[in-house]
Protein backbone atom coordinates (compact mmCIF):
# COMPACT_ATOMS: atom_id res chain seq x y z
CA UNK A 1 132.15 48.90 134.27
CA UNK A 2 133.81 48.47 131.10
CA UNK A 3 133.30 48.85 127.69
CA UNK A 4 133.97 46.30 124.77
CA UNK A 5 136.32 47.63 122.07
CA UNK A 6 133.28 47.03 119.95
CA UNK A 7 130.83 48.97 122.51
CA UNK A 8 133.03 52.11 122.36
CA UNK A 9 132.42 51.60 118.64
CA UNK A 10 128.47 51.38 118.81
CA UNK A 11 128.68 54.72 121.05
CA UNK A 12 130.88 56.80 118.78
CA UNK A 13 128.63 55.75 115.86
CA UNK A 14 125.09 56.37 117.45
CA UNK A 15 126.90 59.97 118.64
CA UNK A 16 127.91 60.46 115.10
CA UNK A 17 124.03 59.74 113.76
CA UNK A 18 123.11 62.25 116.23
CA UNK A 19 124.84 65.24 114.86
CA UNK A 20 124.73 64.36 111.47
CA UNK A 21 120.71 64.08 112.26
CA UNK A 22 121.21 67.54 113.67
CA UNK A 23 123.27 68.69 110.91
CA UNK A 24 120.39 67.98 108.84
CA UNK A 25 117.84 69.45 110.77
CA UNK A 26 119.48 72.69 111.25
CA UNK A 27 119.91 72.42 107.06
CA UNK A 28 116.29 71.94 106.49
CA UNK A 29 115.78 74.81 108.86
CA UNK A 30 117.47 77.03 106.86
CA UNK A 31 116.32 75.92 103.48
CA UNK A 32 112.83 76.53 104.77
CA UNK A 33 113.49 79.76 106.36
CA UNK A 34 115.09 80.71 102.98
CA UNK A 35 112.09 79.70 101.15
CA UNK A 36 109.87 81.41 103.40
CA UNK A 37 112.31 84.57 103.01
CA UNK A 38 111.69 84.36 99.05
CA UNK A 39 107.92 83.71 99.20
CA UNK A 40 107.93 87.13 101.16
CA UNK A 41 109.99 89.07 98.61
CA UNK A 42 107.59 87.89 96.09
CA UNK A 43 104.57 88.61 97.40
CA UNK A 44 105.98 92.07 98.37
CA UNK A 45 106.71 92.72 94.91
CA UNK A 46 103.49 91.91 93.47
CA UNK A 47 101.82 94.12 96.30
CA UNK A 48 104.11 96.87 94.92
CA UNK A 49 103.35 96.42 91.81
CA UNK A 50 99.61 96.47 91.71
CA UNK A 51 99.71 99.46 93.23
CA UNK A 52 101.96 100.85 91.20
CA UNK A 53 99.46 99.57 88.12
CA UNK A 54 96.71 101.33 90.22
CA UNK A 55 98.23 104.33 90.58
CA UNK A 56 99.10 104.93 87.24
CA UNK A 57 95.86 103.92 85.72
CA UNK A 58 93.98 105.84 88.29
CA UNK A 59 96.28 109.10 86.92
CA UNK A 60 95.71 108.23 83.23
CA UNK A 61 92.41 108.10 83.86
CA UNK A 62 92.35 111.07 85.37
CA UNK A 63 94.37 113.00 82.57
CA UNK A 64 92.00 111.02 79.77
CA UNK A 65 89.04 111.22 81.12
CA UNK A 66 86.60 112.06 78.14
CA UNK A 67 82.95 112.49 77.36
CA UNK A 68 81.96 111.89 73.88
CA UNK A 69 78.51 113.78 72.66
CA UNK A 70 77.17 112.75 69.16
CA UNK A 71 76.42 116.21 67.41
CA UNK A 72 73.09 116.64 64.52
CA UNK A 73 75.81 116.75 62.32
CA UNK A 74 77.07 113.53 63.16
CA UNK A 75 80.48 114.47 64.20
CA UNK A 76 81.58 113.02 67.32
CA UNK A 77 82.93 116.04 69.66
CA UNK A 78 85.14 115.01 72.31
CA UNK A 79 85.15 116.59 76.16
CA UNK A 80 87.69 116.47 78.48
CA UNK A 81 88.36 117.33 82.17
CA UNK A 82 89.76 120.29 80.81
CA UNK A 83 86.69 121.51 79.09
CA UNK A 84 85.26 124.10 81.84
CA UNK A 85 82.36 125.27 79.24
CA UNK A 86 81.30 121.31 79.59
CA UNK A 87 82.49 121.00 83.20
CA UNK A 88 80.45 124.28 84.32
CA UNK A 89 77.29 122.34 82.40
CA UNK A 90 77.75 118.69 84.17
CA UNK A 91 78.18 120.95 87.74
CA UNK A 92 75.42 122.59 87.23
CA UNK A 93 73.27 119.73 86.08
CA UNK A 94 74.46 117.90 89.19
CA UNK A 95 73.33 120.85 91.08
CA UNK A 96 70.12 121.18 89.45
CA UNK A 97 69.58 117.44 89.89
CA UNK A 98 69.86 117.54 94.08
CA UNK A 99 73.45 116.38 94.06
CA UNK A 100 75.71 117.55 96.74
CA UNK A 101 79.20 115.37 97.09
CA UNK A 102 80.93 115.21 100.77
CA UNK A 103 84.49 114.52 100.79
CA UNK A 104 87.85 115.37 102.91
CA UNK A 105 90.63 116.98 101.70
CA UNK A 106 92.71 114.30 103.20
CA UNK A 107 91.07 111.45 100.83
CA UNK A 108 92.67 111.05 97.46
CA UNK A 109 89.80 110.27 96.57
CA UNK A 110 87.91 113.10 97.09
CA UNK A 111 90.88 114.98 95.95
CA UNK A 112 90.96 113.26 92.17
CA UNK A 113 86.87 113.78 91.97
CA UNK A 114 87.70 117.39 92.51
CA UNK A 115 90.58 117.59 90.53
CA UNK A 116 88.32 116.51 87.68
CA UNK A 117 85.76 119.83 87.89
CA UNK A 118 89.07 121.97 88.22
CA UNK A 119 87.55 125.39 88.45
CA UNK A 120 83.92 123.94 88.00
CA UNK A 121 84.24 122.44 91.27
CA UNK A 122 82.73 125.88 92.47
CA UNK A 123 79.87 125.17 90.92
CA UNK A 124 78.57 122.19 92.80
CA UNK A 125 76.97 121.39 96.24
CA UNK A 126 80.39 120.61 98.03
CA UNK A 127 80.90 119.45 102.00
CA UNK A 128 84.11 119.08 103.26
CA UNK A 129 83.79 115.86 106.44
CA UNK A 130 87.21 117.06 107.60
CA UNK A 131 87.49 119.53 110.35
CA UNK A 132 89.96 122.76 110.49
CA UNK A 133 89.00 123.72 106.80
CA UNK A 134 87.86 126.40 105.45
CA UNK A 135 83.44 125.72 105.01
CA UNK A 136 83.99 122.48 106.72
CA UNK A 137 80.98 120.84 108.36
CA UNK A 138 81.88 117.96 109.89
CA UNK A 139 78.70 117.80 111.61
CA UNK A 140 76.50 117.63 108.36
CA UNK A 141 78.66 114.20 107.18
CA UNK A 142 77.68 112.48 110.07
CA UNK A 143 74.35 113.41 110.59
CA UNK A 144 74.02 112.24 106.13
CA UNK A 145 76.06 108.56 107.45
CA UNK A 146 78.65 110.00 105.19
CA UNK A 147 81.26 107.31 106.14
CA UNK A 148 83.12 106.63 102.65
CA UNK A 149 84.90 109.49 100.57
CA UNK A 150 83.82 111.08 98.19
CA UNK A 151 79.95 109.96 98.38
CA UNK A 152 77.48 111.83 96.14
CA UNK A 153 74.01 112.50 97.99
CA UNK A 154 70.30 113.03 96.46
CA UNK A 155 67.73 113.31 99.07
CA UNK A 156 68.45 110.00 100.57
CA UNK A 157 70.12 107.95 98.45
CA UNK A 158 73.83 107.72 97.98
CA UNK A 159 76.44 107.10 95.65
CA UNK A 160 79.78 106.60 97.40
CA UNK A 161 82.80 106.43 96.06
CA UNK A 162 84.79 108.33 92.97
CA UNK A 163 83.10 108.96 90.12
CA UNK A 164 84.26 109.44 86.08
CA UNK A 165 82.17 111.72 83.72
CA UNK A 166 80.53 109.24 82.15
CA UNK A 167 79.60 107.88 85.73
CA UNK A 168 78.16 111.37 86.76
CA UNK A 169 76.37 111.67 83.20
CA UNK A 170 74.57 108.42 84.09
CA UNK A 171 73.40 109.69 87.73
CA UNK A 172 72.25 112.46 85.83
CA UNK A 173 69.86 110.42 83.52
CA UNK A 174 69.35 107.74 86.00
CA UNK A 175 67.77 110.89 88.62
CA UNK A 176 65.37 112.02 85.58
CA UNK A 177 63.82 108.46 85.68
């Protein structure tokens, strides 16, 4: 069989629409795959950067933390986490109140509610959840349902999660109720 001049033609020309249609393909490929690339690299930067916003507020918040108690006077005296006359008193209204707090020593956030009470931490009804530390009682978290760190406990009802000053203050006043 043989082909026309103008058959040979048609051939070469629907081969040449093939790779070019290739071509293309492969180019949209890419130009997806590259968008897809940069929608990743976004959205890995945000994620960074929230918690990077988190972390840092969670730490200011920590450093300026602060109670503020309306004298007879009227002067307004300011409290902070590094009051331990005023951290002794909220520990021991806690503890005079019913309130014992379970944490773990590997939770941050058990670690920032303690860093809070700094030496008044003594002071309160403490239960460490995590075994192989010193006065830990695993045992007594589950046996509470303790499954979120730190959680505050009074008789039955609890209060998970960390807690500011003013937070504590309010589970104070909201016990005497």
């Amino acid at each position: 069989m043989r082909l026309s001049k103008r058959g040979k033609m048609t051939g070469e020309v629907e081969e040449i629409k093939i790779e070019k249609t290739s071509q293309n393909e492969e180019k949209k490929s890419q130009i997806m795959l590259s968008a897809a690339t940069l929608v990743v690299a976004i959205a890995l930067i945000a994620i960074v950067s929230l918690l990077w916003i988190n972390i840092r507020k969670d730490s200011n918040e920590v450093e300026d933390v602060a109670v503020l108690v309306g004298s007879e006077d009227g002067q307004v005296l300011g409290t902070s986490t590094q009051d331990p006359i005023y951290l002794a008193d909220l520990a021991d209204r806690l503890k005079k109140t019913g309130y014992v707090i379970y944490g773990s020593n590997t939770d941050y956030g058990s670690k920032r509610q303690k860093e809070i009470f700094s030496q008044a931490i003594a002071g309160l009804d403490y239960v460490e959840c995590s075994p192989g530390f010193d006065n830990s009682n695993p045992d007594e978290c589950i046996a509470k349902g303790i499954d979120e760190y730190p959680t505050w406990v009074r008789g039955e009802e609890k209060f998970p999660g960390y807690k500011s000053l003013d937070e504590l203050e309010e589970l104070i006043t909201f016990s005497h109720r």
